[in-house]
Protein backbone atom coordinates (compact mmCIF):
# COMPACT_ATOMS: atom_id res chain seq x y z
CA UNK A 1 -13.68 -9.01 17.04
CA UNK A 2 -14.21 -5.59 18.42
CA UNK A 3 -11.52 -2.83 18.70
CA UNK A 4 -12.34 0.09 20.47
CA UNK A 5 -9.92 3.13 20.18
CA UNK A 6 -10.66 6.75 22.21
CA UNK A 7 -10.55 9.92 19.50
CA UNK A 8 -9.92 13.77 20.23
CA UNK A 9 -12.84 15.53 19.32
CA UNK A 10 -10.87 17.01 16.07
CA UNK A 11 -10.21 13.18 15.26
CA UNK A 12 -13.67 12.25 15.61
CA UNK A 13 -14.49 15.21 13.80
CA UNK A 14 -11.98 14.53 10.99
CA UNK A 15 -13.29 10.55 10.95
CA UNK A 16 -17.09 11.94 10.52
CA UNK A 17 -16.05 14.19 8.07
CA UNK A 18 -13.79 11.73 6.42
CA UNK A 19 -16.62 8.99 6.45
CA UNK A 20 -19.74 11.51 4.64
CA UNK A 21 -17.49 12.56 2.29
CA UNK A 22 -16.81 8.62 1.91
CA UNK A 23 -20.43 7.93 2.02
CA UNK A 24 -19.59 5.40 4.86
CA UNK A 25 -19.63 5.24 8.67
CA UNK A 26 -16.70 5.73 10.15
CA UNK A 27 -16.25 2.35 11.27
CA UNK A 28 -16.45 1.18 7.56
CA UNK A 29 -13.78 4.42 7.15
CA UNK A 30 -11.68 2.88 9.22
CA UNK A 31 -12.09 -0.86 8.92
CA UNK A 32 -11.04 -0.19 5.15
CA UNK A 33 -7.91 2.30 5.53
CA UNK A 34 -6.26 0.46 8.13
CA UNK A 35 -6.58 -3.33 6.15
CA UNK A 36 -5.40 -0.79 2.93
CA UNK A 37 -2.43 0.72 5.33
CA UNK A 38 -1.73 -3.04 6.31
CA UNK A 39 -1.89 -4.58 2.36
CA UNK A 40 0.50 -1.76 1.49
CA UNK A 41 2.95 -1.88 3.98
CA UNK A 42 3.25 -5.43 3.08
CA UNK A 43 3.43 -4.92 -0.14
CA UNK A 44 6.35 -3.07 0.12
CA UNK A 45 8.22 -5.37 2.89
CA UNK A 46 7.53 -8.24 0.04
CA UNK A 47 8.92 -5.84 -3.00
CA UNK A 48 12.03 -4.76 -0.55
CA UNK A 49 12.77 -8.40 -0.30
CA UNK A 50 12.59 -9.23 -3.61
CA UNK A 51 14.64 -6.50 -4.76
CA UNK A 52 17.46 -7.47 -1.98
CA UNK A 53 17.34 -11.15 -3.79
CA UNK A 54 17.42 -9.25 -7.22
CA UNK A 55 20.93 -7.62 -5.54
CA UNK A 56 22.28 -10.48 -3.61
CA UNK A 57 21.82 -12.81 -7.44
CA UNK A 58 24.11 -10.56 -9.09
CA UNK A 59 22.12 -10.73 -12.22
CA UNK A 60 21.86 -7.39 -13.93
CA UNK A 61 19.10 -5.73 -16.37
CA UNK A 62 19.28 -4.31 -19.25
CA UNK A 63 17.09 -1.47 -21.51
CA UNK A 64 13.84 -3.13 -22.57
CA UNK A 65 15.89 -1.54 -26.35
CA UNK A 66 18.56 -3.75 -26.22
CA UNK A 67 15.56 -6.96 -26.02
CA UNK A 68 14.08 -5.32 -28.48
CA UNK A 69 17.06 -4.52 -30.79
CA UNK A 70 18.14 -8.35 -29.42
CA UNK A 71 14.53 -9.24 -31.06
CA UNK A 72 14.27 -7.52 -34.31
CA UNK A 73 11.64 -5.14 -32.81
């Protein structure tokens, strides 16, 4: 699939600079950032859900001292 997208001449400047700093073109510059702003947003939206399960259990944590008092440690 091709995506096409219309830069200012300071973006296309910034995504050239961007990219030879990179050592990359800056369609490789930007293929990789936006799948890496994409993983991490998701990421997140999985770890936000989690956590509001954590919540919703009612199960509660404890100091990784108490396990290790708890263990002998």
């Amino acid at each position: 699939m091709a995506v096409v997208i219309e830069l200012t001449g300071e973006e296309e400047r910034l995504a050239e600079s961007y990219a030879k700093v990179h050592g990359t073109s800056v369609e490789e510059a930007m293929k990789r950032n936006f799948f890496e702003l994409i993983e991490d947003e998701y990421d997140a939206a999985v770890a936000d859900a989690a956590y509001d399960d954590y919540i919703k259990s009612g199960k509660k944590s404890y100091p990784i001292s108490e396990l290790w008092e708890e263990l002998g440690l």
